[in-house]
Protein backbone atom coordinates (compact mmCIF):
# COMPACT_ATOMS: atom_id res chain seq x y z
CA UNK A 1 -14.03 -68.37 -116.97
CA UNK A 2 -17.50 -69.35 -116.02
CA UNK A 3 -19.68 -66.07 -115.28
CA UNK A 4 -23.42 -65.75 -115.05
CA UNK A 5 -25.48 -63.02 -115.58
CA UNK A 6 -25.46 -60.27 -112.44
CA UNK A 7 -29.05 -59.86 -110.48
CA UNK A 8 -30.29 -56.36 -111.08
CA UNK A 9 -30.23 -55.62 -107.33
CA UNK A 10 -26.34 -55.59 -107.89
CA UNK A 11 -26.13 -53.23 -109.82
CA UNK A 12 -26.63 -49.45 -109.14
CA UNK A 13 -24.28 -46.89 -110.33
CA UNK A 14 -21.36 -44.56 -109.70
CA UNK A 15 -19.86 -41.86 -111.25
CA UNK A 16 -18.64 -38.15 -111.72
CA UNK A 17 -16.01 -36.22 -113.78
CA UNK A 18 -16.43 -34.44 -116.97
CA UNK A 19 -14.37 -35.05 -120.16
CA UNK A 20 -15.49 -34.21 -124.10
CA UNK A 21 -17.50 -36.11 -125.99
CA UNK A 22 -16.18 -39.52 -127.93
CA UNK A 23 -17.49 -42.36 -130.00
CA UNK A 24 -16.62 -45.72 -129.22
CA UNK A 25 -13.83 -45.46 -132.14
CA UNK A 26 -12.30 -42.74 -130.25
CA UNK A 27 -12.28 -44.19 -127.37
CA UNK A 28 -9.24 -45.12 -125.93
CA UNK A 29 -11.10 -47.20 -123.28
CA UNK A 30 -10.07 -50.60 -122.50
CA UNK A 31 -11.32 -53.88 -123.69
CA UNK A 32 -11.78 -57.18 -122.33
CA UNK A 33 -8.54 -58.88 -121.97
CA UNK A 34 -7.66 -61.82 -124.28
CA UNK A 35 -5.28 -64.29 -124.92
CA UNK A 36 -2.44 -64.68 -121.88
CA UNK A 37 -3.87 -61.90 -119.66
CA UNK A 38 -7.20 -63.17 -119.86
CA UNK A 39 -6.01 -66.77 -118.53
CA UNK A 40 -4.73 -64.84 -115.34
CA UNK A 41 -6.41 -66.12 -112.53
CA UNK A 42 -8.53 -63.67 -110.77
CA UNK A 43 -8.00 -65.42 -107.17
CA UNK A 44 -6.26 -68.31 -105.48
CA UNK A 45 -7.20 -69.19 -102.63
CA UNK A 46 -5.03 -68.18 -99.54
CA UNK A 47 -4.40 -69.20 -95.92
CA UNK A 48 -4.99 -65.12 -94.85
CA UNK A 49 -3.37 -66.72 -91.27
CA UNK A 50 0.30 -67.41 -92.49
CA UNK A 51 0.16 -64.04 -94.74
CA UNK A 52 2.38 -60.94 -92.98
CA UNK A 53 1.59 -57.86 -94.45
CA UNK A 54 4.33 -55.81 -96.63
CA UNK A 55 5.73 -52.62 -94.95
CA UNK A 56 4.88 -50.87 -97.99
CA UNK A 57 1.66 -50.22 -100.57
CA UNK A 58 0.91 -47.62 -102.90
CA UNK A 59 -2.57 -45.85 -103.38
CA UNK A 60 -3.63 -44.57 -106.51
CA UNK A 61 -6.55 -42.13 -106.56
CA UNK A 62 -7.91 -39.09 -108.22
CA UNK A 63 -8.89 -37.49 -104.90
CA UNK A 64 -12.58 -37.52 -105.48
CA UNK A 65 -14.24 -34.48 -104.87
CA UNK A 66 -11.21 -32.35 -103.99
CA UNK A 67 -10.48 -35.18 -101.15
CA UNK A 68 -6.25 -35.17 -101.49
CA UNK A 69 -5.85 -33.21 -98.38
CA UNK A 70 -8.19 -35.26 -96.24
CA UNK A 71 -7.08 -38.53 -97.92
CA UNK A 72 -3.35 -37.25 -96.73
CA UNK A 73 -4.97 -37.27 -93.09
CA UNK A 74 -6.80 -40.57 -93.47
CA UNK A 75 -3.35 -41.95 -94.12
CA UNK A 76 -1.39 -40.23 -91.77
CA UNK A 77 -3.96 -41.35 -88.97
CA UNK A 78 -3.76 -45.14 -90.56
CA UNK A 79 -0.40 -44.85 -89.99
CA UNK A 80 -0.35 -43.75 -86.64
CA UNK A 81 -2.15 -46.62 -85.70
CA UNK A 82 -0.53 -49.15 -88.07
CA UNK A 83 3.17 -47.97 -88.08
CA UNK A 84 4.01 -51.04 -89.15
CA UNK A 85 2.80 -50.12 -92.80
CA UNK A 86 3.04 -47.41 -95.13
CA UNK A 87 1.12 -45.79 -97.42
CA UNK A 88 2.15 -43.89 -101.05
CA UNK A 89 -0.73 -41.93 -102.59
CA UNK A 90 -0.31 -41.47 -105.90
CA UNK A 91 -2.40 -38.83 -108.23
CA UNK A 92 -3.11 -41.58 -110.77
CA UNK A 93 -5.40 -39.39 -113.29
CA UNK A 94 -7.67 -36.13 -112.90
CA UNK A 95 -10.50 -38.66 -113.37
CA UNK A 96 -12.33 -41.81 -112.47
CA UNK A 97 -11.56 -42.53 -116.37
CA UNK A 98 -8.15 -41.49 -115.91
CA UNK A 99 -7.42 -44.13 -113.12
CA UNK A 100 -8.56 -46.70 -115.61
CA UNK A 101 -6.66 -45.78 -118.21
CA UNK A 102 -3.46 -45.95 -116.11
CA UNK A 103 -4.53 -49.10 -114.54
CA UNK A 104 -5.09 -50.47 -117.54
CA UNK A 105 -1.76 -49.89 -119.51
CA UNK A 106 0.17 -50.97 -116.13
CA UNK A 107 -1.65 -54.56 -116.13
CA UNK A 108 1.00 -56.28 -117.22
CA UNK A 109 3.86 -54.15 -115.96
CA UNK A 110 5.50 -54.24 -112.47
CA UNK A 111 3.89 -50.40 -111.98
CA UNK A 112 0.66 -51.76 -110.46
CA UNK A 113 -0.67 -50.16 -107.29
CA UNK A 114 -1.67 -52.13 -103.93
CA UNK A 115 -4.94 -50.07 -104.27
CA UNK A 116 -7.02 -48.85 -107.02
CA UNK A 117 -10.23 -46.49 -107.43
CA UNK A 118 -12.21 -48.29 -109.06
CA UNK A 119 -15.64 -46.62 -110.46
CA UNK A 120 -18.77 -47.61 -111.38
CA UNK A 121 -18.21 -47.95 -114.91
CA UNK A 122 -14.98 -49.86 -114.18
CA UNK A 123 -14.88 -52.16 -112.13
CA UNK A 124 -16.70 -54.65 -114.15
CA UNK A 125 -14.60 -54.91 -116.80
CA UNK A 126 -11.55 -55.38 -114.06
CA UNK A 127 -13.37 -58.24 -112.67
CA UNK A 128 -13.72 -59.66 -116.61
CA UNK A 129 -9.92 -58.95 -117.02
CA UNK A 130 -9.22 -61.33 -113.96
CA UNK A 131 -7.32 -57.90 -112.51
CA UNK A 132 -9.05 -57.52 -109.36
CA UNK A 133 -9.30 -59.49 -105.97
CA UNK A 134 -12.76 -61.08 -104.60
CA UNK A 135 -12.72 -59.45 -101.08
CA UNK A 136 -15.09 -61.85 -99.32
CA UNK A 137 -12.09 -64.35 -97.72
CA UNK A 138 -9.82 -61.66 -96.82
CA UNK A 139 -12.15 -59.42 -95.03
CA UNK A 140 -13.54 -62.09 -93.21
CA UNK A 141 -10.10 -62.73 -92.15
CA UNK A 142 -9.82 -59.31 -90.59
CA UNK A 143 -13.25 -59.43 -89.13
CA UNK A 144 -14.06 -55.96 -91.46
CA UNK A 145 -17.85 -56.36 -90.38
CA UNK A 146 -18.82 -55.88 -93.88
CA UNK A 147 -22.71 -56.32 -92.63
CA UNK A 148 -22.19 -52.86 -91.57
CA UNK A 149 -21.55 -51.73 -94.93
CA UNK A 150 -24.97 -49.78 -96.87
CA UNK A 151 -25.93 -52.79 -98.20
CA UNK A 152 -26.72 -50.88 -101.61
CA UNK A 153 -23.09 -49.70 -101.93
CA UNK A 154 -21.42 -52.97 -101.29
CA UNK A 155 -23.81 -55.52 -102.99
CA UNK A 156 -22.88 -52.89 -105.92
CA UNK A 157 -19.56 -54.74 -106.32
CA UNK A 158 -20.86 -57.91 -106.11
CA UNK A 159 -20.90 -60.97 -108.69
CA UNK A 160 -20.77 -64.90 -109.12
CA UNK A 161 -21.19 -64.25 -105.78
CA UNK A 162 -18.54 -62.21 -104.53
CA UNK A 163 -17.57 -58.64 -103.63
CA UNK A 164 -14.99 -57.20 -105.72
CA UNK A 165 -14.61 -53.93 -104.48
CA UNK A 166 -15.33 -52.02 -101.22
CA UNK A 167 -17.33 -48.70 -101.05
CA UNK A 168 -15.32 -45.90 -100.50
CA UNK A 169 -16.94 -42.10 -102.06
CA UNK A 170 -20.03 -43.05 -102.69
CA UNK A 171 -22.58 -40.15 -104.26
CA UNK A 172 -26.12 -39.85 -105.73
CA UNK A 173 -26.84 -36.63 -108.22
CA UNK A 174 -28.39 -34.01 -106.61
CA UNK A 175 -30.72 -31.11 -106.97
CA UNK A 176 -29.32 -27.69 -106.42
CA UNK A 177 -30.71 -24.47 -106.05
CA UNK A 178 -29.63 -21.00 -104.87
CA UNK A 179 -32.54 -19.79 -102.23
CA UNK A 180 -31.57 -15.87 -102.79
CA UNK A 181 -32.74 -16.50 -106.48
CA UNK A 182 -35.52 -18.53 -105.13
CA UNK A 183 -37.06 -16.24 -103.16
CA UNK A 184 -36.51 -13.20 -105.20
CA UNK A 185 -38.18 -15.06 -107.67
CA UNK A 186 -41.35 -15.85 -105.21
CA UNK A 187 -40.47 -19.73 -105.21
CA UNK A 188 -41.40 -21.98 -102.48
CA UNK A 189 -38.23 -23.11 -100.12
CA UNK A 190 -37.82 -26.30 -101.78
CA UNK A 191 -36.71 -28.16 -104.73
CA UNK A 192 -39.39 -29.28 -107.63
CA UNK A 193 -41.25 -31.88 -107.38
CA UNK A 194 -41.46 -32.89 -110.67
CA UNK A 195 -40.09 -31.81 -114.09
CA UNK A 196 -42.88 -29.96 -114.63
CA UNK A 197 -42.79 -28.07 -111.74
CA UNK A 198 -39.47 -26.57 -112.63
CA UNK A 199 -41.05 -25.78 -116.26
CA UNK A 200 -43.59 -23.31 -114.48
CA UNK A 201 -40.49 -21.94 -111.72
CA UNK A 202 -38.42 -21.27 -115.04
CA UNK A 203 -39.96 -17.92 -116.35
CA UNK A 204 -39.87 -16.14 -112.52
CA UNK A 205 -36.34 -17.62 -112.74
CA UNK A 206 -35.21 -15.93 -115.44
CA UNK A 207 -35.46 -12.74 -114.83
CA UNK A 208 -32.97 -13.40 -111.92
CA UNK A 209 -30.16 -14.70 -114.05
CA UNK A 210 -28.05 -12.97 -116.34
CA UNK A 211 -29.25 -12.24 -119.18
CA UNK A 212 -27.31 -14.52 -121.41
CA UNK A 213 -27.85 -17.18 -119.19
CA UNK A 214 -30.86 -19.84 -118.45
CA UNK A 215 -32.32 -20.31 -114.83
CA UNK A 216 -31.11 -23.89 -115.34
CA UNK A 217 -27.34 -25.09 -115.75
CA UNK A 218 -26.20 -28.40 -116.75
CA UNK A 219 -22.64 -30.24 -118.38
CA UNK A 220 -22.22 -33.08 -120.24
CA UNK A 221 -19.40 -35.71 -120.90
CA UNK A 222 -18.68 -39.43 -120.11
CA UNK A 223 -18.59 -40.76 -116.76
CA UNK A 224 -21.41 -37.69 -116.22
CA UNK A 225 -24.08 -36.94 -118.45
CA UNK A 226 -25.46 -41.00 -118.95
CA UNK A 227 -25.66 -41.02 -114.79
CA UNK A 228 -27.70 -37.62 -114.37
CA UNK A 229 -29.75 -38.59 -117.56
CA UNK A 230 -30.92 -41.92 -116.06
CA UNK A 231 -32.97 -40.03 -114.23
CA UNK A 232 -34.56 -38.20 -117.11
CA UNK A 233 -35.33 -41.29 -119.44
CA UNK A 234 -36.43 -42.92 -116.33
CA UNK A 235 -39.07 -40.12 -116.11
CA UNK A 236 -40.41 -41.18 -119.30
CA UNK A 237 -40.49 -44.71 -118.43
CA UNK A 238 -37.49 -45.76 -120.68
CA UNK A 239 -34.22 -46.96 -120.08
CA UNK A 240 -31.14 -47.45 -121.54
CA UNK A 241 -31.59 -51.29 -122.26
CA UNK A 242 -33.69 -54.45 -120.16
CA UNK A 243 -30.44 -56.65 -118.47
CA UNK A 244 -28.14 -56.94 -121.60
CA UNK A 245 -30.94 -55.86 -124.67
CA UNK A 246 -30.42 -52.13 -125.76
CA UNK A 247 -33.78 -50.31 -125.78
CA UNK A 248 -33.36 -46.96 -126.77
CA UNK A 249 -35.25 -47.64 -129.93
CA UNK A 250 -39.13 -47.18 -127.48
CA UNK A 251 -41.04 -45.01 -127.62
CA UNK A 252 -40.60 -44.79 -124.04
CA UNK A 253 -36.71 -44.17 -124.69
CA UNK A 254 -36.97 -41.38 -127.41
CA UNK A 255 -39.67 -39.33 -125.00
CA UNK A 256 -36.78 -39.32 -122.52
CA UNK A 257 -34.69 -37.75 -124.99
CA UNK A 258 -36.76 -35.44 -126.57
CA UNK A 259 -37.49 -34.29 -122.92
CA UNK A 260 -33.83 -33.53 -122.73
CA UNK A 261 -33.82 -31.77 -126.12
CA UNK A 262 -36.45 -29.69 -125.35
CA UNK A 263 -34.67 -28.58 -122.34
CA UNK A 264 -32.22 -26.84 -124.45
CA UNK A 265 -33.92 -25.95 -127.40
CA UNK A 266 -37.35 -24.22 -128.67
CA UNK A 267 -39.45 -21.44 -127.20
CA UNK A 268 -39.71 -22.95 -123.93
CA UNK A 269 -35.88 -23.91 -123.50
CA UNK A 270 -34.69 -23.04 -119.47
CA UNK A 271 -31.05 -24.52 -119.68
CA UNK A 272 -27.86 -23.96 -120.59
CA UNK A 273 -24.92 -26.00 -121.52
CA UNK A 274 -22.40 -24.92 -118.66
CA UNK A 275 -18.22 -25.93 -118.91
CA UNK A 276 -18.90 -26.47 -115.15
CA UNK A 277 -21.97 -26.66 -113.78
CA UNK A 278 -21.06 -26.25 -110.05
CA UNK A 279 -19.02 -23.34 -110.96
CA UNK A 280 -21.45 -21.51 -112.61
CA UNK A 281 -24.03 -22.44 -109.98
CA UNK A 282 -22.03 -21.29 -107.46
CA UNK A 283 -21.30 -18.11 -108.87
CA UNK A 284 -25.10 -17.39 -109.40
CA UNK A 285 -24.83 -17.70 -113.48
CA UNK A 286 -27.25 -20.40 -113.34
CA UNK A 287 -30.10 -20.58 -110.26
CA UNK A 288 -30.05 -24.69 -110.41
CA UNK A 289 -28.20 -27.55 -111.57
CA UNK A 290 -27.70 -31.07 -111.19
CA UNK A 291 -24.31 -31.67 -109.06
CA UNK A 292 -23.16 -34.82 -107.04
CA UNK A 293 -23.10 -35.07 -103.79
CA UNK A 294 -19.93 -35.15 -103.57
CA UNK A 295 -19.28 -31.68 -104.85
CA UNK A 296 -21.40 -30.70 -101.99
CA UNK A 297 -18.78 -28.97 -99.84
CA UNK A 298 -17.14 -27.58 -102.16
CA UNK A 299 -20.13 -26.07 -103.14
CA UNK A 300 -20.77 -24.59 -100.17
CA UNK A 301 -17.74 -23.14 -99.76
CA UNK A 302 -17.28 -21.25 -102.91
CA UNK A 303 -21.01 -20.12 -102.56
CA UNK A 304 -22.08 -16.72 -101.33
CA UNK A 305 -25.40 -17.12 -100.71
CA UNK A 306 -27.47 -19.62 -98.90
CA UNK A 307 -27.60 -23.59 -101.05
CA UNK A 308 -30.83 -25.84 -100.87
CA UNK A 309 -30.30 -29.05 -101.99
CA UNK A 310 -33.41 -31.71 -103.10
CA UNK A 311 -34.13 -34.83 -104.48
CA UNK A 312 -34.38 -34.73 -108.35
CA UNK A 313 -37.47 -34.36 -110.06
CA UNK A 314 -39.71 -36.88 -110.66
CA UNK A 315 -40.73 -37.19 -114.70
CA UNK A 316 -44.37 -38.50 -115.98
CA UNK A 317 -43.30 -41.73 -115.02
CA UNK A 318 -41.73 -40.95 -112.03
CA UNK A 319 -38.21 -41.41 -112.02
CA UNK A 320 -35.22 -42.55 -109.28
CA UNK A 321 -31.69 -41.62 -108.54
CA UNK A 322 -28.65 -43.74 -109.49
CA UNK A 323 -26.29 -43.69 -106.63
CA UNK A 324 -22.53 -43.42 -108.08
CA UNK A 325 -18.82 -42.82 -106.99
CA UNK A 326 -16.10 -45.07 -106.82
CA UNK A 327 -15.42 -48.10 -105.35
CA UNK A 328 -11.51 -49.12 -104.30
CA UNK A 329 -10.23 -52.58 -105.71
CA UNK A 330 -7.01 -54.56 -104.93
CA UNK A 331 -4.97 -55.88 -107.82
CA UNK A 332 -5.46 -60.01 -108.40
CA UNK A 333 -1.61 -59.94 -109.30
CA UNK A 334 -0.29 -58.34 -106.39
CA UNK A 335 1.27 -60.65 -103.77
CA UNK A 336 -0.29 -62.07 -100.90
CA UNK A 337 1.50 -59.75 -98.45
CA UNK A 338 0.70 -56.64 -100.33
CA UNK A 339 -2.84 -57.85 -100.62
CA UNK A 340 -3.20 -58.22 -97.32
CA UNK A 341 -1.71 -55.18 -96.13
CA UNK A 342 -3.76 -52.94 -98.70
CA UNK A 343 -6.76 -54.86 -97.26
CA UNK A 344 -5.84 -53.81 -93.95
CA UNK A 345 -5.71 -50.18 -94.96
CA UNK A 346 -9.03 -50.73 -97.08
CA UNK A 347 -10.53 -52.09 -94.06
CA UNK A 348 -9.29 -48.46 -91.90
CA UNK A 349 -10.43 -46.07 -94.62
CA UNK A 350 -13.99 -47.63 -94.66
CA UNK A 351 -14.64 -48.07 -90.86
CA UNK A 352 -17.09 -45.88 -88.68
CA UNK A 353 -14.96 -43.17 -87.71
CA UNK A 354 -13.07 -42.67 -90.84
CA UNK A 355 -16.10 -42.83 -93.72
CA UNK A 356 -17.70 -39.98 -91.48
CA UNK A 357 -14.38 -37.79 -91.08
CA UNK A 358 -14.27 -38.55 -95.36
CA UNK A 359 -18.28 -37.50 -95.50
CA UNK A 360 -18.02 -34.44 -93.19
CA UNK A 361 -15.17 -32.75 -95.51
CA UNK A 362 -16.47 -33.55 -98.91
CA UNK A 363 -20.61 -34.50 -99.05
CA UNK A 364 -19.82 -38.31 -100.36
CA UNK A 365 -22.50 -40.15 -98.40
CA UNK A 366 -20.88 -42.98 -95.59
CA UNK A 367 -20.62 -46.27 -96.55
CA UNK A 368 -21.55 -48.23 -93.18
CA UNK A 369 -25.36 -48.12 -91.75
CA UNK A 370 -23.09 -47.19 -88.18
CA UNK A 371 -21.67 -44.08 -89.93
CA UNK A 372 -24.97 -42.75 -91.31
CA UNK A 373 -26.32 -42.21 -87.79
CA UNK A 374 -23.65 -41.83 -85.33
CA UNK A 375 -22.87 -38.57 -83.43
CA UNK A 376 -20.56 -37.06 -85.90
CA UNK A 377 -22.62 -37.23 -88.79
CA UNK A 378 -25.96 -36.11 -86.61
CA UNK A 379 -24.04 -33.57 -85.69
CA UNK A 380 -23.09 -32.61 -89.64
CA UNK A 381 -26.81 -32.81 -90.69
CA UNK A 382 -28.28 -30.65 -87.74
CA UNK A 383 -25.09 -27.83 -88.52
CA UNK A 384 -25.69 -28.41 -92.36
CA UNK A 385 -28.85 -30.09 -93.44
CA UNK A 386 -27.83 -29.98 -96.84
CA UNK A 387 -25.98 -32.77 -96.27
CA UNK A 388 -29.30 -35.42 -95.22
CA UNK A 389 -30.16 -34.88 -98.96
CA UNK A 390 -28.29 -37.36 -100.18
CA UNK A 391 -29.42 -40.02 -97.40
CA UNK A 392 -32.82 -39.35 -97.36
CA UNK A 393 -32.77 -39.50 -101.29
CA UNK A 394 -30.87 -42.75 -101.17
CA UNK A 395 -33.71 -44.20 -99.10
CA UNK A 396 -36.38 -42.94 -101.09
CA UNK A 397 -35.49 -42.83 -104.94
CA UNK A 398 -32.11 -45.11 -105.46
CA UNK A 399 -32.42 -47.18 -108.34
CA UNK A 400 -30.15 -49.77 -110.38
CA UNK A 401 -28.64 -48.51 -112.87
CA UNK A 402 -29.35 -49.56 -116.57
CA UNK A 403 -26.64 -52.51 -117.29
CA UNK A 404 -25.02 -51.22 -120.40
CA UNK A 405 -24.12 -48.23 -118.72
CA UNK A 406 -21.73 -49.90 -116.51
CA UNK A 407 -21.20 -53.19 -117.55
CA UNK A 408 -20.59 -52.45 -121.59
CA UNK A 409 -16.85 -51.18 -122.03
CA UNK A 410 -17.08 -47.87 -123.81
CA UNK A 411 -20.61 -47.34 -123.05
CA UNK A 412 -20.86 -44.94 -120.92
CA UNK A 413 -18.81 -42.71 -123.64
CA UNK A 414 -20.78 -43.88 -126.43
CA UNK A 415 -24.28 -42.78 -124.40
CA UNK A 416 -22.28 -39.32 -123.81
CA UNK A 417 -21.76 -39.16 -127.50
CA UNK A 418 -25.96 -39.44 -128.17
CA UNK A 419 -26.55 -37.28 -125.34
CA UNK A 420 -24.21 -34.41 -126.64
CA UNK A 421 -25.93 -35.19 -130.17
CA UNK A 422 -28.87 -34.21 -128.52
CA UNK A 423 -28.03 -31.56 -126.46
CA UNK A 424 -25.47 -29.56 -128.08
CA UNK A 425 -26.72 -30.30 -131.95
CA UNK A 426 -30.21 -30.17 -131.50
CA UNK A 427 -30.48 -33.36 -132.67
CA UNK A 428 -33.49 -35.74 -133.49
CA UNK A 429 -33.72 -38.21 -130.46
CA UNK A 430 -34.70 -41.21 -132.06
CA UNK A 431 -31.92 -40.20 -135.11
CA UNK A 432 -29.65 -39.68 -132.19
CA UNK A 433 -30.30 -43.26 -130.19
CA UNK A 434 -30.00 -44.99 -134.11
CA UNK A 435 -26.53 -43.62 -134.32
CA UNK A 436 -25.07 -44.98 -131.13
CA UNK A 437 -27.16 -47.98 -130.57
CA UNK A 438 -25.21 -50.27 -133.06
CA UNK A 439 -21.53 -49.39 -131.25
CA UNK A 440 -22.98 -50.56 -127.82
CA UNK A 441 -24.48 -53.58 -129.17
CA UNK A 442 -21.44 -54.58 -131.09
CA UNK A 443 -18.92 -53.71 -127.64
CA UNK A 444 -21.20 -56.22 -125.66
CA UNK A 445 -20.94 -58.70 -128.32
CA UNK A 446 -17.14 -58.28 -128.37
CA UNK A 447 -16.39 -57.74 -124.99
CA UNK A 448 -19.00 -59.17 -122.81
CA UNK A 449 -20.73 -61.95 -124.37
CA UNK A 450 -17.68 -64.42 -124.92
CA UNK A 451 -17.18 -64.17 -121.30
CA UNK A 452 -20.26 -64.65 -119.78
């Protein structure tokens, strides 16, 4: 394989789900492929003209953000209007990690599925394995107008050139906050501005939160924790590494950290280590937290008192927001007429109407520029404004994520593992960032660099 190295404008992040903390030697996490399965060619090319569609493909998902039910309607209406193909959703894994792990063991196996979720810290390492199709030739086949698509969510997926997956529930973190506790506390309408900001809010806010709680609620784990804390070591003008170089020996990198220490622990400590976040939030435990957008409606259901939502806070060095989610993917090894057919499908689940219907009933932002504006969702942020967050913030503060994150296999688990030093332990930043450092740089040597 010939690969070169991926522009940084390619590559902004997805991501959600919760799970406990592990090193990279506890990881169960797939590697790059070698010997026979890395020899698999990732594409052939195909005369998309002579190709009829199977009658049959299988979906597997994890029903981001609570999303089964309406991804039951999205088929049912895809098959109203293509009867001539049918669609099995599968519950492939609680989690975008979960997917993966399926996916991974049923590579070689007859068990593969037509269409995969495939998440920002995954789909990389799909392309590297030769498992995935480019989509460029067959959605120019079917005219998909991918132009259309937010052209930061599909130039995500993009390298040597080509697209390898197609947004589908795209998110950025956002900033939550319960305005009952707000304005009981004397607080402006509004989020923070910056980190600091919050800092002053948090002694009002306590005294409106239980009293073995913190104003502030956050949780950790992999495919979570590294994509809110971007943010946060942003803020301090660090980052996790510069293109493939790990970096979180600066000065620049252990201020972010300490910033996050110091959020749990000391005098001045205003957060709490929550199992869920949301939950907690939305039971008025906590008065803020950091949630994705698309936990948005779900948040808003279970809440019973009035949500704000705003942009995260800006640190001394400003700051960003990653934008994350998931991605779907079609299998390299799957035959031409399954290919096709799941592209068809990929094609309906992404197009105007149905990336709106998907937005309105779970807060994951639309994919296509005609989506973001048309009636229906006007009509979603004038009845719920909460839900032009996530847009506005996309416009204003979106950022590329830091490669290792997503590019490095295992190191989005390995950056949970510091991060939970840190958080839960109390732990030294900089002794923290020494401890994981050496795994990252030792996955990219052993499943990256050969390949590139």
């Amino acid at each position: 394989m010939s690969h070169r190295a991926p522009h940084r404008r390619n590559l902004a992040a997805f991501a959600l789900v919760a799970a406990g903390a592990l090193g990279l030697a506890a990881c169960a996490t797939p590697t790059i492929a070698s010997g026979d399965a890395a020899e698999t060619p990732a594409t052939q090319a195909v005369d998309w003209s002579t190709v009829e569609p199977a009658s049959q493909i299988t979906w597997w998902s994890n029903h981001p953000g609570a999303s089964k039910a309406v991804e039951e309607e999205l088929i049912a209406r895809f098959e109203a209007e293509h009867p001539e193909i049918s669609v099995n959703l599968v519950t492939a894994g609680a989690s975008y990690d979960e997917v993966a792990q399926r996916f991974q063991a049923a590579s070689q196996t007859a068990e593969l599925p037509d269409l995969v979720i495939a998440s920002d810290v995954w789909w990389f390492r799909y392309h590297l394995n030769d498992q995935i199709l480019a989509l460029d030739d067959v959605f120019e086949h079917l005219e998909a107008g991918t132009d259309d698509f937010v052209s930061a969510f599909y130039g995500d997926y993009e390298y040597d050139g080509q697209h390898w997956a197609a947004p589908y529930a795209r998110s950025t973190p956002l900033f939550y906050y319960n305005k009952d506790l707000w304005a009981a506390a004397g607080l402006p309408d509004r989020g923070p501005e910056t980190w600091d900001e919050l800092q002053e809010w948090s002694t009002a806010l306590a005294a409106q939160v239980p009293a073995d709680s913190r104003p502030f609620g956050l949780e950790t784990g992999p495919s979570w924790a590294a994509w809110w804390f971007e943010n946060m070591i942003w803020g301090a003008g660090g980052q996790y590494s510069d293109e493939w170089t790990t970096t979180l020996d600066t000065p620049e990198a252990v201020a972010g950290g300490q910033f996050l220490h110091d959020l749990f622990h000391g005098d001045a400590a205003y957060a709490t280590v929550s199992e869920s976040a949301t939950a907690d939030f939305a039971a008025g435990v906590v008065a803020a937290t950091i949630g994705s957008t698309g936990s948005l409606k779900g948040i808003l259901d279970a809440a019973s008192f009035e949500v704000g939502t705003a942009f995260l806070p800006d640190g001394p060095d400003g700051g960003g927001v990653p934008t994350g989610g998931t991605g779907l993917a079609i299998p390299s090894s799957r035959t031409p007429e399954q290919q096709l057919a799941a592209a068809i499908f990929l094609q309906f689940l992404t197009d105007t109407e149905q990336t709106a219907y998907f937005s309105q009933n779970t807060g994951y932002m639309p994919v296509r520029t005609s989506a973001v504006e048309s009636p229906e969702m006007r009509a979603v942020y004038e009845a719920t404004p909460q839900f032009r967050t996530a847009v506005d913030q996309l416009g204003a503060k979106a950022r590329s994520q830091d490669w290792i994150r997503v590019f490095v296999p295992g190191a989005d688990q390995v950056l949970t593992e510091g991060i939970e030093q840190i958080v839960l332990r109390g732990q030294d930043p900089a002794t923290a960032w020494r401890s994981i450092a050496p795994k990252i740089e030792t996955a990219y040597r052993e499943n990256v660099e050969p390949y590139l």
